[in-house]
PDB file of N, CA and C in Angstrom:
ATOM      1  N   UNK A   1      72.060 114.401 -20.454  1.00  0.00           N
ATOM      2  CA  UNK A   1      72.108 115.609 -19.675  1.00  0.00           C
ATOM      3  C   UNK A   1      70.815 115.783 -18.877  1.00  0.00           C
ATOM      4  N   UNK A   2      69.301 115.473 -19.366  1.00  0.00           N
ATOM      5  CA  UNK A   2      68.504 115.571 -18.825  1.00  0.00           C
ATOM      6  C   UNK A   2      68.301 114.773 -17.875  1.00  0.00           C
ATOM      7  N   UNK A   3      68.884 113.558 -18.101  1.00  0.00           N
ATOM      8  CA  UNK A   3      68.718 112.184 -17.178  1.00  0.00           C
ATOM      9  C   UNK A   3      69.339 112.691 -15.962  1.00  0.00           C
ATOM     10  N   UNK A   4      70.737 113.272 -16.301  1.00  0.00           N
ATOM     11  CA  UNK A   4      71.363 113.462 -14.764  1.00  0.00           C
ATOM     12  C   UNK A   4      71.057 114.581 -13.885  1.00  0.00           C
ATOM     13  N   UNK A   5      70.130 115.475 -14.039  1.00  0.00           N
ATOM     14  CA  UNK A   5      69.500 116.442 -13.850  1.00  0.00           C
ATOM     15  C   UNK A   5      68.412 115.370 -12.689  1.00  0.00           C
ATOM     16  N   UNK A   6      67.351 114.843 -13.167  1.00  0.00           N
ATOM     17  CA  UNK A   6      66.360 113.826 -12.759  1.00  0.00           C
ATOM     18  C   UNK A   6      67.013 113.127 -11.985  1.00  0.00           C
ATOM     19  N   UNK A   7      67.978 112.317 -11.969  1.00  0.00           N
ATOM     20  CA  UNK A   7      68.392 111.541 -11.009  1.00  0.00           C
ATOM     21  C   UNK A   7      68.909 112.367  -9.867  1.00  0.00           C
ATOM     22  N   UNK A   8      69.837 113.287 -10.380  1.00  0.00           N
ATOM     23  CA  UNK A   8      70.404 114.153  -8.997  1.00  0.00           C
ATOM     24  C   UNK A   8      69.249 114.670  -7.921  1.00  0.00           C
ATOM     25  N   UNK A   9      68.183 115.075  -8.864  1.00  0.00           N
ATOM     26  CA  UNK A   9      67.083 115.632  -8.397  1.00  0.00           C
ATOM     27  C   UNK A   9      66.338 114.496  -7.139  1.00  0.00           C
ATOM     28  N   UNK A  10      66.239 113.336  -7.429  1.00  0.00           N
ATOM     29  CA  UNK A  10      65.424 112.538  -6.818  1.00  0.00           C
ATOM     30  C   UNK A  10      66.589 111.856  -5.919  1.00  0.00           C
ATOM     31  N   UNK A  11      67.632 112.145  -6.277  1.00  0.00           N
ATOM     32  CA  UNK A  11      68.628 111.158  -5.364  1.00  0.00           C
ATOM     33  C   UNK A  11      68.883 112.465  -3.736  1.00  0.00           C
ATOM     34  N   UNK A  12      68.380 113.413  -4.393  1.00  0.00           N
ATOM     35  CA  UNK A  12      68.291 114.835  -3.047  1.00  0.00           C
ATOM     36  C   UNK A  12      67.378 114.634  -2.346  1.00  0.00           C
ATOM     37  N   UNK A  13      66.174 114.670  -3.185  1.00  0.00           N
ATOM     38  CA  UNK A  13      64.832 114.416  -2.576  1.00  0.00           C
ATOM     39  C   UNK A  13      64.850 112.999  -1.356  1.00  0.00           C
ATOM     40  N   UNK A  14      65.090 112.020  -1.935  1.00  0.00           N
ATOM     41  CA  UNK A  14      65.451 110.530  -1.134  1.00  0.00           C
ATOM     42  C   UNK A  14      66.414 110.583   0.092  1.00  0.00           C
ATOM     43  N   UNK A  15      67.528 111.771  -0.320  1.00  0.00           N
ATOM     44  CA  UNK A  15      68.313 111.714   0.946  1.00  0.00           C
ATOM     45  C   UNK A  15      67.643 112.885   1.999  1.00  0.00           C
ATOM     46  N   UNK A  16      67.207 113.955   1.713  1.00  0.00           N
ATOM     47  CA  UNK A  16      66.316 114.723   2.363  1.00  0.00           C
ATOM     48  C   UNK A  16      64.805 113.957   3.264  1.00  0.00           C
ATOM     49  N   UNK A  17      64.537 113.467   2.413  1.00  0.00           N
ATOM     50  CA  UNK A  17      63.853 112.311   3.525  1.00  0.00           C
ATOM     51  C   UNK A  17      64.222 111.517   4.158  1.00  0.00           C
ATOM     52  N   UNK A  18      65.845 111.437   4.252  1.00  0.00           N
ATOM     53  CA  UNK A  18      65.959 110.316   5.068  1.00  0.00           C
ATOM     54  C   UNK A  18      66.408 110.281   6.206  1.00  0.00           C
ATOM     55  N   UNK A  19      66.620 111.761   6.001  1.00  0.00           N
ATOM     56  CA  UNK A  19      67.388 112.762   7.211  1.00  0.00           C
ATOM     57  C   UNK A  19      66.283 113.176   8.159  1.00  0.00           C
ATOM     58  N   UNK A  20      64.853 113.554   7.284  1.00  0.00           N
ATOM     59  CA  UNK A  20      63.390 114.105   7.902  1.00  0.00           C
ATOM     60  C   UNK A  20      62.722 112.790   9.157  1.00  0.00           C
ATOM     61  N   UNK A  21      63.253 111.943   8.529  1.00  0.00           N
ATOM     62  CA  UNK A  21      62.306 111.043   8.675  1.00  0.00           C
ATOM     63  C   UNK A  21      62.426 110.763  10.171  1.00  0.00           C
ATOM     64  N   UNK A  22      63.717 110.252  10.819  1.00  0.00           N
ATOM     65  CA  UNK A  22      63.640 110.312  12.191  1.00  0.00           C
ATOM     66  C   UNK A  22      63.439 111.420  12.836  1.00  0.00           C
ATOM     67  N   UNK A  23      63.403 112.677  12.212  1.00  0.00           N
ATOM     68  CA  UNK A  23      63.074 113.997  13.120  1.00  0.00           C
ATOM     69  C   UNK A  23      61.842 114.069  13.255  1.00  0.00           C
ATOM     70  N   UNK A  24      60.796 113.520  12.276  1.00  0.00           N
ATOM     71  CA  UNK A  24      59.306 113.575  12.580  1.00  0.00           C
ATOM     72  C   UNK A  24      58.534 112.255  13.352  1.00  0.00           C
ATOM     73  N   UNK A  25      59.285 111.358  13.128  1.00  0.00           N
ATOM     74  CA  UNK A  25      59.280 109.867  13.887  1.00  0.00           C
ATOM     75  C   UNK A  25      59.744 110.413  15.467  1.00  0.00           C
ATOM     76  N   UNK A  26      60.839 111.372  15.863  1.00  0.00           N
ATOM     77  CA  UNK A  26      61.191 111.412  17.336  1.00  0.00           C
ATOM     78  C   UNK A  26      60.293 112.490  17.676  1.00  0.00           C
ATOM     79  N   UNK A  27      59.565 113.024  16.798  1.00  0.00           N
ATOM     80  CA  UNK A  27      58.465 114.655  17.487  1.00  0.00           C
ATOM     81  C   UNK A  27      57.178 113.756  17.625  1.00  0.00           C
ATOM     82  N   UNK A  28      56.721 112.603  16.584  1.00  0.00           N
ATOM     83  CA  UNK A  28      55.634 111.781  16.486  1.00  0.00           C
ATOM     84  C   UNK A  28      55.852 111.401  18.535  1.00  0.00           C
ATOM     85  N   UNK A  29      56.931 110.676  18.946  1.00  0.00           N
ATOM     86  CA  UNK A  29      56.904 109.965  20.053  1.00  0.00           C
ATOM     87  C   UNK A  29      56.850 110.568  21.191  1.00  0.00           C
ATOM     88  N   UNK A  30      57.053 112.170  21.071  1.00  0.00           N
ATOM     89  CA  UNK A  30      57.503 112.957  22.111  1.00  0.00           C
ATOM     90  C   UNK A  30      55.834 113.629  22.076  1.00  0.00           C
ATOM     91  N   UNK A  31      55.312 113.344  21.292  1.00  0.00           N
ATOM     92  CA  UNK A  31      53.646 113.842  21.361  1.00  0.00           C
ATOM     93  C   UNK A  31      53.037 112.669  22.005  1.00  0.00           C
ATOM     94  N   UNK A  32      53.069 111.557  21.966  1.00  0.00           N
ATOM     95  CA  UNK A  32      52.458 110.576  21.854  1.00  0.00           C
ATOM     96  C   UNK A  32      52.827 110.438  23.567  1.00  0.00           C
ATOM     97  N   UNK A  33      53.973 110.387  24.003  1.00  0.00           N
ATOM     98  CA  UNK A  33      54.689 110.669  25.639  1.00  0.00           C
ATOM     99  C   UNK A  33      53.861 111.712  26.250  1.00  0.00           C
ATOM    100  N   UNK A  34      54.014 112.654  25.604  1.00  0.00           N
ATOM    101  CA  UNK A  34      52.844 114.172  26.246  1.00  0.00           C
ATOM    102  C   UNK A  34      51.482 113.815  26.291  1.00  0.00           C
ATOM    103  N   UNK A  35      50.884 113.580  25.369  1.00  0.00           N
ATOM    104  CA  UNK A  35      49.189 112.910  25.543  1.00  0.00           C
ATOM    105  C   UNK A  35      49.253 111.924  26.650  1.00  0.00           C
ATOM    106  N   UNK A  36      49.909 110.802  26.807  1.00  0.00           N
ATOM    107  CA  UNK A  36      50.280 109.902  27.892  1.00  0.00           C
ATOM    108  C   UNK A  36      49.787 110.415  29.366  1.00  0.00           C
ATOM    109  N   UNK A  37      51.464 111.806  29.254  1.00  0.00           N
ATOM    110  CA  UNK A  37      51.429 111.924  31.051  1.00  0.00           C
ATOM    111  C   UNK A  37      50.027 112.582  30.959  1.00  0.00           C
ATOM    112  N   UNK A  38      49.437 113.764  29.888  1.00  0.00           N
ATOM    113  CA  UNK A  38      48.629 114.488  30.233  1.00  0.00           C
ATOM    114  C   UNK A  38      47.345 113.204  30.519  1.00  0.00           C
ATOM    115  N   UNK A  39      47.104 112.281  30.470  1.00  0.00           N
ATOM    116  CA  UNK A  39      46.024 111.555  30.462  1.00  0.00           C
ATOM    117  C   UNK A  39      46.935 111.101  31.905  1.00  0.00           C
ATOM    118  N   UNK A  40      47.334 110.449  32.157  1.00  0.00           N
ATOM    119  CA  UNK A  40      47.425 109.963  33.419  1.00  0.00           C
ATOM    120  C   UNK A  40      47.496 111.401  34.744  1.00  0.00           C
ATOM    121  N   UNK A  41      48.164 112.685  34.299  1.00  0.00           N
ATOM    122  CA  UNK A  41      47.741 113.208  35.366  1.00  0.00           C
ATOM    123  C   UNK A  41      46.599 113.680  35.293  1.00  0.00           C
ATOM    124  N   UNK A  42      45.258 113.598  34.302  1.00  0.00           N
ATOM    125  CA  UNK A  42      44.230 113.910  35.004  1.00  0.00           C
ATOM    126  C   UNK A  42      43.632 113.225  35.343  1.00  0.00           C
ATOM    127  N   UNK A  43      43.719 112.006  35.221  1.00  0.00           N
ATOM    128  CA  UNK A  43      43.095 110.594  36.166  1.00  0.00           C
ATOM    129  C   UNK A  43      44.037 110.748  37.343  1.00  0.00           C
ATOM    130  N   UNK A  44      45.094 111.149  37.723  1.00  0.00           N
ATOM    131  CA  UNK A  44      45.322 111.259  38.953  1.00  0.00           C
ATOM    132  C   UNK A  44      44.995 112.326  40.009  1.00  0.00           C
ATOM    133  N   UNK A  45      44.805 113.639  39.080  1.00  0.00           N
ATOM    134  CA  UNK A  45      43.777 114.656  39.749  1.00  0.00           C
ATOM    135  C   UNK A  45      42.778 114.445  40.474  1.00  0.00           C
ATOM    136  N   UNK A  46      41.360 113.459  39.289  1.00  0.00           N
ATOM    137  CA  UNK A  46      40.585 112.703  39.619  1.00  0.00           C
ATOM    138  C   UNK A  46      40.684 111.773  40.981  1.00  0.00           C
ATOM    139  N   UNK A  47      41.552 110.957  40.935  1.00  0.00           N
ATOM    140  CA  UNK A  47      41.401 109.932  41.872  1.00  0.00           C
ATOM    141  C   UNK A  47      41.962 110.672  43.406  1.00  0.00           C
ATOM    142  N   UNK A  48      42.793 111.724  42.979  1.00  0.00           N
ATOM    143  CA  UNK A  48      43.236 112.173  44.605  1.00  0.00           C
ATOM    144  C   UNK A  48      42.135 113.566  44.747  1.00  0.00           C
ATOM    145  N   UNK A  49      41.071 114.176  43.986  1.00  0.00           N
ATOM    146  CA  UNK A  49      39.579 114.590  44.287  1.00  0.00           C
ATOM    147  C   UNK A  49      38.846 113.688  44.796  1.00  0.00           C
ATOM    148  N   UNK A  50      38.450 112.524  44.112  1.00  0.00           N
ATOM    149  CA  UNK A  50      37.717 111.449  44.988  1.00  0.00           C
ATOM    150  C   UNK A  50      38.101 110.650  46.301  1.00  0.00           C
ATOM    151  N   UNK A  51      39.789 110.734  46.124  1.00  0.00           N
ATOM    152  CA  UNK A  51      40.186 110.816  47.368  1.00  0.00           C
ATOM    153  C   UNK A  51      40.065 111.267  48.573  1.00  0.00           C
ATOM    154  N   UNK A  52      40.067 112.730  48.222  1.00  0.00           N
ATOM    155  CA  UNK A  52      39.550 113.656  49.310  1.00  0.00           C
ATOM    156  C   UNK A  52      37.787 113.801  49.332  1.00  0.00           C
ATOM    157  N   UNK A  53      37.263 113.209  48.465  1.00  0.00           N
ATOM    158  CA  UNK A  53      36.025 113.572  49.053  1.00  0.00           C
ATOM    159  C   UNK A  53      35.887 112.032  49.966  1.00  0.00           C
ATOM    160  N   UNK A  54      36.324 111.231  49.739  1.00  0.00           N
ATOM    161  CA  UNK A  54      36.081 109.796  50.389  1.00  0.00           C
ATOM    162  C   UNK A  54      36.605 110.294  51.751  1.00  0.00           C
ATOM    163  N   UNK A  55      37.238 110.559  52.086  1.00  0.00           N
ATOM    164  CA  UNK A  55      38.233 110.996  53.766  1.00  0.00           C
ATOM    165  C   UNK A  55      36.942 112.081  54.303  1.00  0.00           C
ATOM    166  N   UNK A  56      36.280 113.321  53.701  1.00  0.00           N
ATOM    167  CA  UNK A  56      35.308 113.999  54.090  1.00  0.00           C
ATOM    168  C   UNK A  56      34.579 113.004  54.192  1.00  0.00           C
ATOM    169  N   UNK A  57      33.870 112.095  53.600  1.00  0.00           N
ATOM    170  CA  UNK A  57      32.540 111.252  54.239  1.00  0.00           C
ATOM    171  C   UNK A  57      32.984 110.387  54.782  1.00  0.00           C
ATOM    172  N   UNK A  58      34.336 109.550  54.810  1.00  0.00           N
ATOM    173  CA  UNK A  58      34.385 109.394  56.353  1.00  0.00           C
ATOM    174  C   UNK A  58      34.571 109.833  58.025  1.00  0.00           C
ATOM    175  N   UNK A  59      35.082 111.028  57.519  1.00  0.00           N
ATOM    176  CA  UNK A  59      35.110 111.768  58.681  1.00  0.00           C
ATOM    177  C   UNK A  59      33.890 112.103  59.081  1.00  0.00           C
ATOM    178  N   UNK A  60      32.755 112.539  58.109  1.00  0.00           N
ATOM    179  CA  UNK A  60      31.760 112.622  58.644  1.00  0.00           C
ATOM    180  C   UNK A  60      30.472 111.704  59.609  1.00  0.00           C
ATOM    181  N   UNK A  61      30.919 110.261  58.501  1.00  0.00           N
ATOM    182  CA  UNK A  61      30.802 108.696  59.204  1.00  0.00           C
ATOM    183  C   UNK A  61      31.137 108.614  60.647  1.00  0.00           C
ATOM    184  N   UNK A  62      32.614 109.138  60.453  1.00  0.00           N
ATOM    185  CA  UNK A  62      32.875 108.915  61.947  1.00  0.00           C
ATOM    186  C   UNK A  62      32.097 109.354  62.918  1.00  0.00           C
ATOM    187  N   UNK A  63      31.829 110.828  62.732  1.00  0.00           N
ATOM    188  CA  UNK A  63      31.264 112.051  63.759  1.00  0.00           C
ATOM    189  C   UNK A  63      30.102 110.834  64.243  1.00  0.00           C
ATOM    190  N   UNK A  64      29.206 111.068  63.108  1.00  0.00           N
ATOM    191  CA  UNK A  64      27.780 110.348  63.433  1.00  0.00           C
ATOM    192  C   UNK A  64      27.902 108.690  64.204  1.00  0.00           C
ATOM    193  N   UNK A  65      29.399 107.965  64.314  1.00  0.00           N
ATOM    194  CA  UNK A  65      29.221 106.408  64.474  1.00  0.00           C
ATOM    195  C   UNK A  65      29.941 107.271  65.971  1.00  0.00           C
ATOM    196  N   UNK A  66      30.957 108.210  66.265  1.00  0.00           N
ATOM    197  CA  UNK A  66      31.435 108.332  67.802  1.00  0.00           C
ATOM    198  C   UNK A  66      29.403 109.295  68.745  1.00  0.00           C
ATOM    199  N   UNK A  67      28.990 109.627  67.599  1.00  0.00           N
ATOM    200  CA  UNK A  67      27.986 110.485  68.276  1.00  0.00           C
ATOM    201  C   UNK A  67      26.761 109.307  68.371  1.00  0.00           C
ATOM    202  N   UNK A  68      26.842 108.285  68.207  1.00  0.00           N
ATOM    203  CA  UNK A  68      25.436 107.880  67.860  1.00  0.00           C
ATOM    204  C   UNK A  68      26.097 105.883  68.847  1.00  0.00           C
ATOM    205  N   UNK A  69      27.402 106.148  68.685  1.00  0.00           N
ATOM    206  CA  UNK A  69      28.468 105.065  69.686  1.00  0.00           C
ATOM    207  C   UNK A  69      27.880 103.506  69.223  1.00  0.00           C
ATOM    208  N   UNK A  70      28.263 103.315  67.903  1.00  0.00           N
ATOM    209  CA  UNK A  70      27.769 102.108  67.302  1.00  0.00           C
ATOM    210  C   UNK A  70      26.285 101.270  67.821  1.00  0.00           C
ATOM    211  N   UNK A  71      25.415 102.139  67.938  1.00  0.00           N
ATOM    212  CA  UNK A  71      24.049 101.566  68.046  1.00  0.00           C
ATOM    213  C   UNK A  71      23.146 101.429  66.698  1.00  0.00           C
ATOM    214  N   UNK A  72      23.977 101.485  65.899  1.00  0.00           N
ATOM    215  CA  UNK A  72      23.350 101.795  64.803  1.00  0.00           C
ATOM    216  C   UNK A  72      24.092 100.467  63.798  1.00  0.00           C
ATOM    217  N   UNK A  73      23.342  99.327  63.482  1.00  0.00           N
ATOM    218  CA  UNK A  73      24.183  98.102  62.804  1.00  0.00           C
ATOM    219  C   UNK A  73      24.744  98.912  61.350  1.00  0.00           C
ATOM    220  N   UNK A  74      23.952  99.515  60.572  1.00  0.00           N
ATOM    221  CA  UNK A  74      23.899  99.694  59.373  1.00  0.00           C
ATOM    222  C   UNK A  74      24.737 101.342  59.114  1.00  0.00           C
ATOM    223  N   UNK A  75      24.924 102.082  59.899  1.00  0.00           N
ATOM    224  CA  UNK A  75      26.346 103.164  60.366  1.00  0.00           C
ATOM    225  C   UNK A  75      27.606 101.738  60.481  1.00  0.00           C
ATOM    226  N   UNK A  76      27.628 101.314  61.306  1.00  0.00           N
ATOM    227  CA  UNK A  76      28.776 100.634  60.628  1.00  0.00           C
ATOM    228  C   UNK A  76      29.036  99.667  59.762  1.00  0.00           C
ATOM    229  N   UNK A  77      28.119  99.353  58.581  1.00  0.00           N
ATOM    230  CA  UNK A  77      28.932  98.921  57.695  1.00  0.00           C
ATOM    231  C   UNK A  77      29.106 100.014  56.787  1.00  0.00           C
ATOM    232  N   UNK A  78      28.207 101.126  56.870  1.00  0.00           N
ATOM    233  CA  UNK A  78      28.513 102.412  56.075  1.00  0.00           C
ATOM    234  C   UNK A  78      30.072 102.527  55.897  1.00  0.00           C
ATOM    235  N   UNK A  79      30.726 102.364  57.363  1.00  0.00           N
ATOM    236  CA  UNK A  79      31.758 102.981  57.918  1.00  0.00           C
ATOM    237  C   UNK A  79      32.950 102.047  57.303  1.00  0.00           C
ATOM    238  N   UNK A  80      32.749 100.871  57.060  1.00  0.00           N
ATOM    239  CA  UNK A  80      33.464  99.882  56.748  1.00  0.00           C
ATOM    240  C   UNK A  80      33.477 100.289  55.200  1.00  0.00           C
ATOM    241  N   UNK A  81      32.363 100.231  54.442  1.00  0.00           N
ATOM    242  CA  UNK A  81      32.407 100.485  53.085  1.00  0.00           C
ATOM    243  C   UNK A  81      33.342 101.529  52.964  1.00  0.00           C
ATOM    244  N   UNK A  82      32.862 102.842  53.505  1.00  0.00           N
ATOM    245  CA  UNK A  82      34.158 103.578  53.398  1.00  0.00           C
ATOM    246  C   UNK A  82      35.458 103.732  53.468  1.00  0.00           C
ATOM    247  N   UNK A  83      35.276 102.994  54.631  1.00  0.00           N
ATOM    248  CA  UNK A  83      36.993 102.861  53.964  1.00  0.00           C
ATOM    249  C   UNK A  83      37.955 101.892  53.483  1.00  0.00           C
ATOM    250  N   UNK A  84      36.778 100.583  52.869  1.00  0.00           N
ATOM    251  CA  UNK A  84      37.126 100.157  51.635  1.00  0.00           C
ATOM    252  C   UNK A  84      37.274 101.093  50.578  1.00  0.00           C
ATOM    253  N   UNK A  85      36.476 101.945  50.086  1.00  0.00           N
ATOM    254  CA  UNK A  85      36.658 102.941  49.043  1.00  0.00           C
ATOM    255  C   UNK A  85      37.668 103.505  49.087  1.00  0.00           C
ATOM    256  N   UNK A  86      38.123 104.299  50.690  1.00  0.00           N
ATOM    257  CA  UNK A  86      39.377 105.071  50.822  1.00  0.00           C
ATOM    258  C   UNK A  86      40.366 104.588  50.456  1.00  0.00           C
ATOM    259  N   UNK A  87      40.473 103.325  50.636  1.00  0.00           N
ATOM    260  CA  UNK A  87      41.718 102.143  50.297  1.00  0.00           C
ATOM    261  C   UNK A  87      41.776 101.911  49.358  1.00  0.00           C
ATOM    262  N   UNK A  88      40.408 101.585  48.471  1.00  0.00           N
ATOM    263  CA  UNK A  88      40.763 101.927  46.903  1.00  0.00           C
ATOM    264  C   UNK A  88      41.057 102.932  46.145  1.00  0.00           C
ATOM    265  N   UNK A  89      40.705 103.941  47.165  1.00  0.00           N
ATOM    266  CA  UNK A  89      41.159 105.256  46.010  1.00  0.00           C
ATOM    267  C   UNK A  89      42.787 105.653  46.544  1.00  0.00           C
ATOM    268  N   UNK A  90      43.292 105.092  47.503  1.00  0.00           N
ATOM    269  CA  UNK A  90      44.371 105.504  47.623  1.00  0.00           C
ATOM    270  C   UNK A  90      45.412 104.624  46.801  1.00  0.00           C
ATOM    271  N   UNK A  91      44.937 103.292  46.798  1.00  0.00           N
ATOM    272  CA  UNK A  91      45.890 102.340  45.560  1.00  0.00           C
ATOM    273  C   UNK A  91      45.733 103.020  44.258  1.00  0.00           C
ATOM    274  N   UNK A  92      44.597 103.430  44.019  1.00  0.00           N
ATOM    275  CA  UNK A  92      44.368 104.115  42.586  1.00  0.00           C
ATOM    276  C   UNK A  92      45.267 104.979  42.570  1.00  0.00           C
ATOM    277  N   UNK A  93      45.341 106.006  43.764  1.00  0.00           N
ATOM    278  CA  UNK A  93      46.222 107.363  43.516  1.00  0.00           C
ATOM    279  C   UNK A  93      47.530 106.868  43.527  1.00  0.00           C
ATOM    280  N   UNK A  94      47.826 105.596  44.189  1.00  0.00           N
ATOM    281  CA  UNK A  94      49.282 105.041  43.910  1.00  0.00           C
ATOM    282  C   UNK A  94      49.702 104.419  42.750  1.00  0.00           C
ATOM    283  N   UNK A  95      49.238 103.848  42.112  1.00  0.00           N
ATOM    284  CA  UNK A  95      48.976 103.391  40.726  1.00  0.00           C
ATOM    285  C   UNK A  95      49.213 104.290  39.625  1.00  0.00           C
ATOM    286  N   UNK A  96      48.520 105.727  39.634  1.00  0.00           N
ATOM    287  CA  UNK A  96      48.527 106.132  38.659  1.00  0.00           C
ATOM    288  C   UNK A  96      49.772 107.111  39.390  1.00  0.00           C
ATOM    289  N   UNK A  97      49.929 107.566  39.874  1.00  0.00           N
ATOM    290  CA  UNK A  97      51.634 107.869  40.586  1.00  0.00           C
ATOM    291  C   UNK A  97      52.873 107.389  39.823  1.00  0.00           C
ATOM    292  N   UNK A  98      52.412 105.881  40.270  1.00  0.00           N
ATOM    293  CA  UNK A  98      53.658 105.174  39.442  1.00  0.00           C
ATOM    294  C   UNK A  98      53.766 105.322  38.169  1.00  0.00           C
ATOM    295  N   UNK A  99      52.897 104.890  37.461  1.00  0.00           N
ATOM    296  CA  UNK A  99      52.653 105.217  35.625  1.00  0.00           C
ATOM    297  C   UNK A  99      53.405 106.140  35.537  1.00  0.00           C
ATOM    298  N   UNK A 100      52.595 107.779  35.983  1.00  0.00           N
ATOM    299  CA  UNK A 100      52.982 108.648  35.895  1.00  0.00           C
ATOM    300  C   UNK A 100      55.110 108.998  36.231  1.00  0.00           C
ATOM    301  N   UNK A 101      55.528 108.110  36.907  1.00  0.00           N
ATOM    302  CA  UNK A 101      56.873 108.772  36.612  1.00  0.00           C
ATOM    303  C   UNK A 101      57.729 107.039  35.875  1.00  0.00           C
ATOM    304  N   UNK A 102      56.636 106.171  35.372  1.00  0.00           N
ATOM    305  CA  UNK A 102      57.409 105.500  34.329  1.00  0.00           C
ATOM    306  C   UNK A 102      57.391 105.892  32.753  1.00  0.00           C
ATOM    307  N   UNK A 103      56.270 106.757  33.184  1.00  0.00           N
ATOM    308  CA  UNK A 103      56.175 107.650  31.471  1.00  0.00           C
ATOM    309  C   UNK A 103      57.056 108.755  31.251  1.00  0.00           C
ATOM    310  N   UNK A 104      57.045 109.548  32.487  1.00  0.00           N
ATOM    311  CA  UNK A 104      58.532 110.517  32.707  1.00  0.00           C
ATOM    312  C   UNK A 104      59.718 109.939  32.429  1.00  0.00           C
ATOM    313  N   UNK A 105      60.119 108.785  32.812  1.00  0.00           N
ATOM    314  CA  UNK A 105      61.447 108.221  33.256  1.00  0.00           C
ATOM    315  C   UNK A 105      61.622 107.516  31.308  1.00  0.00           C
ATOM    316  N   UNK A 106      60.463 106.514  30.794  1.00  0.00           N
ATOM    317  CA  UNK A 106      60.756 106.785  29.560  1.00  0.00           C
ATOM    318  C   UNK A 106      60.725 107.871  29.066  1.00  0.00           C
ATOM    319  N   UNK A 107      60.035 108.738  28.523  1.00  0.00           N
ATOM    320  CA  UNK A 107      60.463 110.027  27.807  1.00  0.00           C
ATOM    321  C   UNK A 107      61.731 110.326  28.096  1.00  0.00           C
ATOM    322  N   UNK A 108      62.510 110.698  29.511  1.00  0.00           N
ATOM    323  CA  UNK A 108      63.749 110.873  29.462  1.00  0.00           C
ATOM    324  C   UNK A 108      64.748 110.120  28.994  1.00  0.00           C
ATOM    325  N   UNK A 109      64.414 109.045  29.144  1.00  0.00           N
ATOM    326  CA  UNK A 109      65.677 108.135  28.170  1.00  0.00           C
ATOM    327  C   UNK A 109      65.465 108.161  26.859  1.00  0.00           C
ATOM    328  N   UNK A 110      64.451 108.158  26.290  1.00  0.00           N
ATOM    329  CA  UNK A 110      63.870 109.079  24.645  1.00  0.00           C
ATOM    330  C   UNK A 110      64.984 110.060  24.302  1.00  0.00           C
ATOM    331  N   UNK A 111      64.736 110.693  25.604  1.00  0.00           N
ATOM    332  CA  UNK A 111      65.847 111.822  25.169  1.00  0.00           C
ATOM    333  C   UNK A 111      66.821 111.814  25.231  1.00  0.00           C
ATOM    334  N   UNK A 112      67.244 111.249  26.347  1.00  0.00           N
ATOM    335  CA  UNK A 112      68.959 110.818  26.599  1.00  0.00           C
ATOM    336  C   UNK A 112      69.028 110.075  25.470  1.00  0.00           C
ATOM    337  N   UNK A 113      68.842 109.441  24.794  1.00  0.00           N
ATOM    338  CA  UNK A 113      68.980 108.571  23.955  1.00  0.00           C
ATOM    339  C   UNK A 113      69.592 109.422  22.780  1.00  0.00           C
ATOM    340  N   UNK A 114      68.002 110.026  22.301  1.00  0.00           N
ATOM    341  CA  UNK A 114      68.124 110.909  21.288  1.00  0.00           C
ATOM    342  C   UNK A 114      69.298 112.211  21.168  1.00  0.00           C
ATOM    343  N   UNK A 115      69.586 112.597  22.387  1.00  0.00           N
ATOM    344  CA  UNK A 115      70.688 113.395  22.528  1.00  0.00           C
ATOM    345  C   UNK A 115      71.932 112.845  22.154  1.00  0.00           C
ATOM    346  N   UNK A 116      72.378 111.607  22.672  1.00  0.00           N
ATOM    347  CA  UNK A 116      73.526 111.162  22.702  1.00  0.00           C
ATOM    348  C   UNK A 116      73.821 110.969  21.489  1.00  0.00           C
ATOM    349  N   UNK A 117      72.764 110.713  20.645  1.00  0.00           N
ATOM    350  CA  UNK A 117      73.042 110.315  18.957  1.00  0.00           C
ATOM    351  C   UNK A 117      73.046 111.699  18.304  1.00  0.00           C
ATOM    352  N   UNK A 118      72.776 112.463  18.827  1.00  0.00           N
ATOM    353  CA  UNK A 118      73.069 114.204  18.094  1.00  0.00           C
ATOM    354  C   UNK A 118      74.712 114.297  18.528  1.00  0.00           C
ATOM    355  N   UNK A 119      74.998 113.849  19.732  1.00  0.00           N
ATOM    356  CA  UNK A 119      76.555 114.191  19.857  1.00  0.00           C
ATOM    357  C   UNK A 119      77.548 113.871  19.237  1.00  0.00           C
ATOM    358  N   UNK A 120      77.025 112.232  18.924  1.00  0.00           N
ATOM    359  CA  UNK A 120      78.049 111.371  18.208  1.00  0.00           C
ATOM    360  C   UNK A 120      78.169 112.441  16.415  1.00  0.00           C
TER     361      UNK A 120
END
């Protein structure tokens, strides 16, 4: 009598975890997705701020290379550097763009996923 008491007991416990277990395993992944985008959109904040400050100093480049009318060797490679940078910060801002909606696009199938198996 006591035995089947103990077993029922632990055979609840075992199935209660087994039921828990993917519900804290699919909240574990859906955190782990959220830290993700939140890290990639603030490196993309970042890179389209440095973005825009790169376009202000070249615009300002410019002023001084149309006001000064390339007499100046070392204004234009300023001018060149810049907008190597611009070009890198705009692949950057494209880059982390993309990430950003392949981490969306998984999470949603996470979910589509996870939904479809609540329906069944």
């Amino acid at each position: 009598m006591g035995r089947d008491k103990v077993v029922v007991a632990i055979l609840s416990f075992s199935l209660g975890l087994a039921f828990c277990i993917p519900c804290i395993r699919r909240q574990q992944r859906q955190e782990i997705v959220s830290k993700g985008l939140r890290i990639v959109l603030e490196a993309l904040e970042h890179a389209e701020e440095r973005l825009a400050m790169s376009w202000e100093r070249h615009d300002v480049l410019l002023r001084q290379r149309c006001s000064f009318y390339l007499t100046n060797c070392d204004l234009e490679e300023a001018l060149a550097d810049a907008r190597k940078a611009i070009e890198e910060a705009t692949e950057l801002t494209r880059v982390f763009g993309r990430m950003q909606m392949r981490l969306i696009a998984s999470f949603t199938k996470d979910v589509d996923v996870e939904n479809q198996r609540r329906s069944r």
